[in-house]
C-alpha atoms as a PDB file:
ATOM      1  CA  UNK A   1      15.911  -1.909  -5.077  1.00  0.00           C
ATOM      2  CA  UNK A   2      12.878  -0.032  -4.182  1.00  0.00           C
ATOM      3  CA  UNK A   3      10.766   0.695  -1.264  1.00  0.00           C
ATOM      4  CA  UNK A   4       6.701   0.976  -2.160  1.00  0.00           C
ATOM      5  CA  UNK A   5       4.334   2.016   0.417  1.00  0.00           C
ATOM      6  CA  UNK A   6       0.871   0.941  -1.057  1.00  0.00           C
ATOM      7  CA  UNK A   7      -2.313   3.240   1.010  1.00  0.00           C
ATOM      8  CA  UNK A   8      -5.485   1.473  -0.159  1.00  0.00           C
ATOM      9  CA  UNK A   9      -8.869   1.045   1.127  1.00  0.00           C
ATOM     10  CA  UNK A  10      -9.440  -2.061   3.434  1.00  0.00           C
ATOM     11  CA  UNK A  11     -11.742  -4.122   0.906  1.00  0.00           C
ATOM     12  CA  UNK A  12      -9.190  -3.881  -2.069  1.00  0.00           C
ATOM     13  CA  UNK A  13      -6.194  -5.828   0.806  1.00  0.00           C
ATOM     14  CA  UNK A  14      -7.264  -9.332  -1.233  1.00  0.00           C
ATOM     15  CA  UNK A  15      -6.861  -7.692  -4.657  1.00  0.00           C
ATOM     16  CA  UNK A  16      -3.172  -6.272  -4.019  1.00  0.00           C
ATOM     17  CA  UNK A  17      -2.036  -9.504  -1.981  1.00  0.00           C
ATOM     18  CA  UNK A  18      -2.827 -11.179  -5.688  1.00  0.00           C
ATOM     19  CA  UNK A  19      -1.186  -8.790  -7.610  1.00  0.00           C
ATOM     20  CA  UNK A  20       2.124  -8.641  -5.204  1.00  0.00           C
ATOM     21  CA  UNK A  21       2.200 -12.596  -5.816  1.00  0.00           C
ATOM     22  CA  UNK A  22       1.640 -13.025  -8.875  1.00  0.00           C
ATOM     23  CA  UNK A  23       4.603 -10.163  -8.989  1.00  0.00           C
ATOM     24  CA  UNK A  24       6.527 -12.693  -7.302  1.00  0.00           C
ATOM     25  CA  UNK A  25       7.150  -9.521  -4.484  1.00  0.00           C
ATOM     26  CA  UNK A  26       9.018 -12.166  -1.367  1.00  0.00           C
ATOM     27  CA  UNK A  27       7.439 -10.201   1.504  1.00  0.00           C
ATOM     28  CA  UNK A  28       4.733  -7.828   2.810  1.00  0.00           C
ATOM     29  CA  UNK A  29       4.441  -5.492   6.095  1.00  0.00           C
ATOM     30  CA  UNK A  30       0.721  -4.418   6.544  1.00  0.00           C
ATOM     31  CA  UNK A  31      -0.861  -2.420   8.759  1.00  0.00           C
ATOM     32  CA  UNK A  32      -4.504  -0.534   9.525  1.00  0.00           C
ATOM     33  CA  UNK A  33      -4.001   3.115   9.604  1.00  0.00           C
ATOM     34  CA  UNK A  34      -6.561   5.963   9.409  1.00  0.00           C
ATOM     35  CA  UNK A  35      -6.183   9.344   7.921  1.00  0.00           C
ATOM     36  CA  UNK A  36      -7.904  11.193   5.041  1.00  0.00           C
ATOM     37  CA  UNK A  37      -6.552  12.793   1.704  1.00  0.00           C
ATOM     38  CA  UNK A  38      -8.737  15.000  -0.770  1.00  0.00           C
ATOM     39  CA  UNK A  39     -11.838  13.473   0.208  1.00  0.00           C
ATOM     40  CA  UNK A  40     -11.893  15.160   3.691  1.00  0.00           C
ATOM     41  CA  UNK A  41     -13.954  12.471   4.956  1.00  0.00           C
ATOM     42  CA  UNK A  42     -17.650  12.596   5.317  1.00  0.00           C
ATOM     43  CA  UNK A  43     -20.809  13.938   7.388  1.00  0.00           C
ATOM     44  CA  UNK A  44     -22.801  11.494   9.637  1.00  0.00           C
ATOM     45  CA  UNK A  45     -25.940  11.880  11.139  1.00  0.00           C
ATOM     46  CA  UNK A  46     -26.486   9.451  14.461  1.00  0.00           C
ATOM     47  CA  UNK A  47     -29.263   9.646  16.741  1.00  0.00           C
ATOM     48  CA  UNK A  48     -30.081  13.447  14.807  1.00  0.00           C
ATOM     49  CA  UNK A  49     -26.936  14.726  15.501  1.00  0.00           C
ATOM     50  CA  UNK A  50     -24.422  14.954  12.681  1.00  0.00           C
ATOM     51  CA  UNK A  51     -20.416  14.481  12.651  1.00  0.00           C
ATOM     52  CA  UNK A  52     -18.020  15.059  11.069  1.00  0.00           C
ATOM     53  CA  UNK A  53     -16.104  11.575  10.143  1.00  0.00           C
ATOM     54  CA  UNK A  54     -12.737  13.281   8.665  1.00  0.00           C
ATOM     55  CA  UNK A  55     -10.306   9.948   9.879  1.00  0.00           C
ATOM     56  CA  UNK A  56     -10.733   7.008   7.797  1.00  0.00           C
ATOM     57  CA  UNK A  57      -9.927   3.633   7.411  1.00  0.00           C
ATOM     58  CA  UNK A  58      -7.146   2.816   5.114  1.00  0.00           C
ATOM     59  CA  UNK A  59      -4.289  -0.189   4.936  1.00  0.00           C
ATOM     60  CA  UNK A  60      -0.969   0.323   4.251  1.00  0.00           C
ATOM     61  CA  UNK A  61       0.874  -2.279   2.517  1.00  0.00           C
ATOM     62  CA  UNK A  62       5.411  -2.351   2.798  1.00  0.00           C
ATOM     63  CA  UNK A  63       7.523  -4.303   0.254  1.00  0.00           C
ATOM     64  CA  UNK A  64      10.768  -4.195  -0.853  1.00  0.00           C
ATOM     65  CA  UNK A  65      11.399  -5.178  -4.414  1.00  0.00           C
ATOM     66  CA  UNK A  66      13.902  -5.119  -7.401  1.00  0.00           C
ATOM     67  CA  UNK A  67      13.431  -2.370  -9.660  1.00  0.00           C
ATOM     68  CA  UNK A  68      11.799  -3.620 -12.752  1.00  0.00           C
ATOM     69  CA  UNK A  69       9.635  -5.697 -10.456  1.00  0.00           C
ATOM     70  CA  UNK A  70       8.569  -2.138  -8.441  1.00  0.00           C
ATOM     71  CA  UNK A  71       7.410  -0.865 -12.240  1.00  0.00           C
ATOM     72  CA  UNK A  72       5.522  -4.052 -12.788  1.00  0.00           C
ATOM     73  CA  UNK A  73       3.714  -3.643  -9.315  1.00  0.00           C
ATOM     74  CA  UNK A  74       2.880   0.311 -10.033  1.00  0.00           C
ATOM     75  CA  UNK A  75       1.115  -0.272 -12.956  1.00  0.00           C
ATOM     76  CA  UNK A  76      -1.158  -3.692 -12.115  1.00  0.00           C
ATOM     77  CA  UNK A  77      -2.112  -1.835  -8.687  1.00  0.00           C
ATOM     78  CA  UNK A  78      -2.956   1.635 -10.878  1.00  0.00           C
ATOM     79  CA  UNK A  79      -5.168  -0.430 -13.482  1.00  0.00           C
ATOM     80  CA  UNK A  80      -6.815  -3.212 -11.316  1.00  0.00           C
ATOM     81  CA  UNK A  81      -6.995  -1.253  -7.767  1.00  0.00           C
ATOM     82  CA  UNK A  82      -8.432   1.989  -9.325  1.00  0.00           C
ATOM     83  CA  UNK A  83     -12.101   2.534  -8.608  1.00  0.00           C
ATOM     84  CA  UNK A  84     -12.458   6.124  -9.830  1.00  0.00           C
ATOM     85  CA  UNK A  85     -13.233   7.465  -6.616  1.00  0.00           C
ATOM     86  CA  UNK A  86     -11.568  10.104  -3.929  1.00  0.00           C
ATOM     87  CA  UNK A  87      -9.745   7.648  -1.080  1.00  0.00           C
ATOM     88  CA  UNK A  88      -8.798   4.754  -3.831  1.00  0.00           C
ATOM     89  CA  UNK A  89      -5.050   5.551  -2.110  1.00  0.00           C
ATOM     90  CA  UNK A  90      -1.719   6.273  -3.092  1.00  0.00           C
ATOM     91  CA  UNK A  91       1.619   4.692  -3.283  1.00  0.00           C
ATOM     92  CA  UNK A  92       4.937   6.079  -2.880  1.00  0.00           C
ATOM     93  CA  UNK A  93       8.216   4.686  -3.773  1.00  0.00           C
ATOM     94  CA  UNK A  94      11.795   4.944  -2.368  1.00  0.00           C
ATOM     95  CA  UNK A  95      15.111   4.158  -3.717  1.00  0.00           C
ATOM     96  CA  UNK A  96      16.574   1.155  -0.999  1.00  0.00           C
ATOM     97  CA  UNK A  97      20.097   1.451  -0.612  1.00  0.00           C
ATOM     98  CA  UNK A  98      21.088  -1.416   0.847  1.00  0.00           C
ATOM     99  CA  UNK A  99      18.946  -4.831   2.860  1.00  0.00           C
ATOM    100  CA  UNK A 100      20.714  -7.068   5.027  1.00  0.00           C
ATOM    101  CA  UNK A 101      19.665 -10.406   6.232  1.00  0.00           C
ATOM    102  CA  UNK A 102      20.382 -11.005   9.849  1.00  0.00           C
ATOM    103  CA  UNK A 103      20.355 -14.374  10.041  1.00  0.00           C
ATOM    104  CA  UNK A 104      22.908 -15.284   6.824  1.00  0.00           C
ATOM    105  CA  UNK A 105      24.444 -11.753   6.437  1.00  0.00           C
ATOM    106  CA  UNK A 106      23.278 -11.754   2.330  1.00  0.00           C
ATOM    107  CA  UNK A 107      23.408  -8.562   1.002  1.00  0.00           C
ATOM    108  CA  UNK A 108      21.137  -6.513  -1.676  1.00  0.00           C
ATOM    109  CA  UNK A 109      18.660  -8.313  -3.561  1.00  0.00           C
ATOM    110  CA  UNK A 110      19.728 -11.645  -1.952  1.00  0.00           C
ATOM    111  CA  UNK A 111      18.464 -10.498   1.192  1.00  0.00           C
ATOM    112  CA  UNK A 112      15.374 -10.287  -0.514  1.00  0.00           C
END
């Protein structure tokens, strides 16, 4: 089984809900973050003074899947979620040892 922790933009949530369906992934965990990677953000100017916006919006999306499923998932999200651009997001994947279900007890990829 593996983890993947998907960091996209906010507009592109619709676009990875689609592919993690039609991926047949069972469950999601999302949740609005902010932070920054290469880009380093961007400059502002508001009422003639400018800022510094280095913190920004970004939505970070939790599944648990079997492992040719996790391969499947990589590569739709690297092809259709790419834009080209710094901040497009990144997505890192962990080996799952084990998932339990509380409420039956299943183990592994039943508990899925």
């Amino acid at each position: 089984m593996k983890k993947l922790e998907i960091i996209i933009k906010p507009e592109k949530l619709e676009d990875l809900k689609m592919i993690l369906d039609e991926c047949k992934a069972n469950g999601i965990m999302i949740t609005n973050i902010m932070g920054y990677g290469n880009q380093k953000g961007y400059k502002q100017v508001y009422r003639g003074a400018e800022y510094n916006v280095n913190l920004l919006p970004k939505v970070k999306v939790e599944t648990v899947v079997d492992n040719p499923i996790a391969e499947t998932i990589v590569t739709k999200v690297v092809n259709e979620i790419n834009t080209g651009n710094y901040g497009d997001g990144k997505i890192f994947i962990y080996d799952l040892e084990d998932a339990v279900r509380i409420r039956t007890g299943e183990r592994g990829t039943e508990a899925l």
